[in-house]
C-alpha atoms as a PDB file:
ATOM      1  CA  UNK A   1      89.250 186.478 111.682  1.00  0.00           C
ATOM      2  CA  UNK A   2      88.226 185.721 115.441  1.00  0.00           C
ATOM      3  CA  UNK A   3      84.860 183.671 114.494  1.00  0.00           C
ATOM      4  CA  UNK A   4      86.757 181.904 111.853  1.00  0.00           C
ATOM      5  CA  UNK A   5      90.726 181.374 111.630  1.00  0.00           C
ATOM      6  CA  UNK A   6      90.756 179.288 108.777  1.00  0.00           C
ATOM      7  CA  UNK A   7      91.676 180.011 104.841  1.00  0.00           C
ATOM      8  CA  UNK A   8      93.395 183.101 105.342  1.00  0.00           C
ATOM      9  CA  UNK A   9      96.384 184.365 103.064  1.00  0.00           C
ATOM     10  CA  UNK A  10      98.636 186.850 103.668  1.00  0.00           C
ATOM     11  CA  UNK A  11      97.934 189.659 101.984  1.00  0.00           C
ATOM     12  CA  UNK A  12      94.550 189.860 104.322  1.00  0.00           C
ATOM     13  CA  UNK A  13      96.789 189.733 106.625  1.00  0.00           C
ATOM     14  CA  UNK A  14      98.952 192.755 105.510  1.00  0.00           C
ATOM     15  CA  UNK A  15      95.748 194.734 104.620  1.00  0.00           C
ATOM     16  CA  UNK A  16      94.265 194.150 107.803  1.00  0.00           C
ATOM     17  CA  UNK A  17      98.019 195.286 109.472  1.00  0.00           C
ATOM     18  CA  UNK A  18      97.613 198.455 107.328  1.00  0.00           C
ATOM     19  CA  UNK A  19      94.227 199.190 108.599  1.00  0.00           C
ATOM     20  CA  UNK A  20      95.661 199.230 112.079  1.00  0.00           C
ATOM     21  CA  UNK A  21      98.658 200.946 111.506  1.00  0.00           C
ATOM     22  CA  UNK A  22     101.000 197.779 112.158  1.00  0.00           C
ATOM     23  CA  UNK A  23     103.953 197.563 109.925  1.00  0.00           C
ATOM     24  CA  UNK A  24     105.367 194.338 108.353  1.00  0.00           C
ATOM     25  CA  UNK A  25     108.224 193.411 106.073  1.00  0.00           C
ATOM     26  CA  UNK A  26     108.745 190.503 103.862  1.00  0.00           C
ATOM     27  CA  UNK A  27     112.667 190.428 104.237  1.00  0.00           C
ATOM     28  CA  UNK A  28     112.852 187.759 100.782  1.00  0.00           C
ATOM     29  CA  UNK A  29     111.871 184.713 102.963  1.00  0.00           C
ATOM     30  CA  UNK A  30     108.793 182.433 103.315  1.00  0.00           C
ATOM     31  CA  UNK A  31     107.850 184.430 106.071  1.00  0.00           C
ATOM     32  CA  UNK A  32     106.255 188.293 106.417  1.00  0.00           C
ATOM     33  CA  UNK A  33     107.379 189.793 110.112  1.00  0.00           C
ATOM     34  CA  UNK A  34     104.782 192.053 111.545  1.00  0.00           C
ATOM     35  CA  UNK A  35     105.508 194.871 114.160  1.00  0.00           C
ATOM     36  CA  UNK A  36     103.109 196.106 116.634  1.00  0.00           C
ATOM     37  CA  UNK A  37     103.990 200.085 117.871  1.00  0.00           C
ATOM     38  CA  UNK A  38     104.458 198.726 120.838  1.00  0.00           C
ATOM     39  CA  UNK A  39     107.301 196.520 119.865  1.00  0.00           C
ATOM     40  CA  UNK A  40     105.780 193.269 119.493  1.00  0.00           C
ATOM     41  CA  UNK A  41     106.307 191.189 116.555  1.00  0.00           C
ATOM     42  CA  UNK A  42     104.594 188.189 114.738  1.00  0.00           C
ATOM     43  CA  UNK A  43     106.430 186.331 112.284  1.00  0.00           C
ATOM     44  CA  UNK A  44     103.727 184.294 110.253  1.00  0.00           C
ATOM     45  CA  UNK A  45     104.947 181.666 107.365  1.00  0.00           C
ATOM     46  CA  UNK A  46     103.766 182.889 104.005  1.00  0.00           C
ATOM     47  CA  UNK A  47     102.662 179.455 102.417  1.00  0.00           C
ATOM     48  CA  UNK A  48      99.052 179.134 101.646  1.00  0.00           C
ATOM     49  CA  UNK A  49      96.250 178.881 103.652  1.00  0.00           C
ATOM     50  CA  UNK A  50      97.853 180.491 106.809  1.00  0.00           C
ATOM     51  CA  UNK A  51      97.556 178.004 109.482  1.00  0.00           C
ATOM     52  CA  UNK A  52      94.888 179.109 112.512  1.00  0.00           C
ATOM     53  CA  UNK A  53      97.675 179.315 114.848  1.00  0.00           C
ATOM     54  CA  UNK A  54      99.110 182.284 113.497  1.00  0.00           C
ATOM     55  CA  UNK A  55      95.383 183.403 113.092  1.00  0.00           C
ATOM     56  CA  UNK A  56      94.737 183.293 116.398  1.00  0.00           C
ATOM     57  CA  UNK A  57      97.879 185.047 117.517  1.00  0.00           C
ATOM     58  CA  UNK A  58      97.990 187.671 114.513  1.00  0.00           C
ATOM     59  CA  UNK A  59      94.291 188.955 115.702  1.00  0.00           C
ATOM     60  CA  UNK A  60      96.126 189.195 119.488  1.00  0.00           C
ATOM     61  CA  UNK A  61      99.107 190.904 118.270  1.00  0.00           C
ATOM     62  CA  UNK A  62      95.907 193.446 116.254  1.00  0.00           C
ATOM     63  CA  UNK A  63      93.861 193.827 119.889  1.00  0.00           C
ATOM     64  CA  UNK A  64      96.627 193.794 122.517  1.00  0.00           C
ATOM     65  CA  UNK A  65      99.941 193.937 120.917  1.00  0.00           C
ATOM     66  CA  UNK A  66     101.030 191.395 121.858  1.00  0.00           C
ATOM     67  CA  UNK A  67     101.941 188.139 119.987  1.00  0.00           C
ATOM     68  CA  UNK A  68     102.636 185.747 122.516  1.00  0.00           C
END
């Protein structure tokens, strides 16, 4: 995901969130919310591909836990 942000979908992104223990809900919207342990949260638009953007920031949220 770091070498190459583009043509992602979400459910990647939810496997990926699994792998590392980071929980996410789809609350009916176009958008899945993920939650880092630490507290930090991601909200990424569902539409398809995922923009690199919320890539970029969904692989920080992964390493540091933080979104922002």
């Amino acid at each position: 995901m770091k070498a190459n942000p583009l043509d992602w979908r979400i459910e990647s992104l939810k496997s990926v969130a699994e792998a590392f223990e980071v929980k996410f809900l789809q609350p009916g919207g176009s958008h899945v919310i993920f939650r880092h342990a630490n507290g930090a949260m991601l909200s990424v638009p569902a539409r398809r591909p995922i923009k690199p953007v919320y890539i970029r920031k969904f692989v920080r949220l992964i390493e540091e836990g933080t979104a922002e």
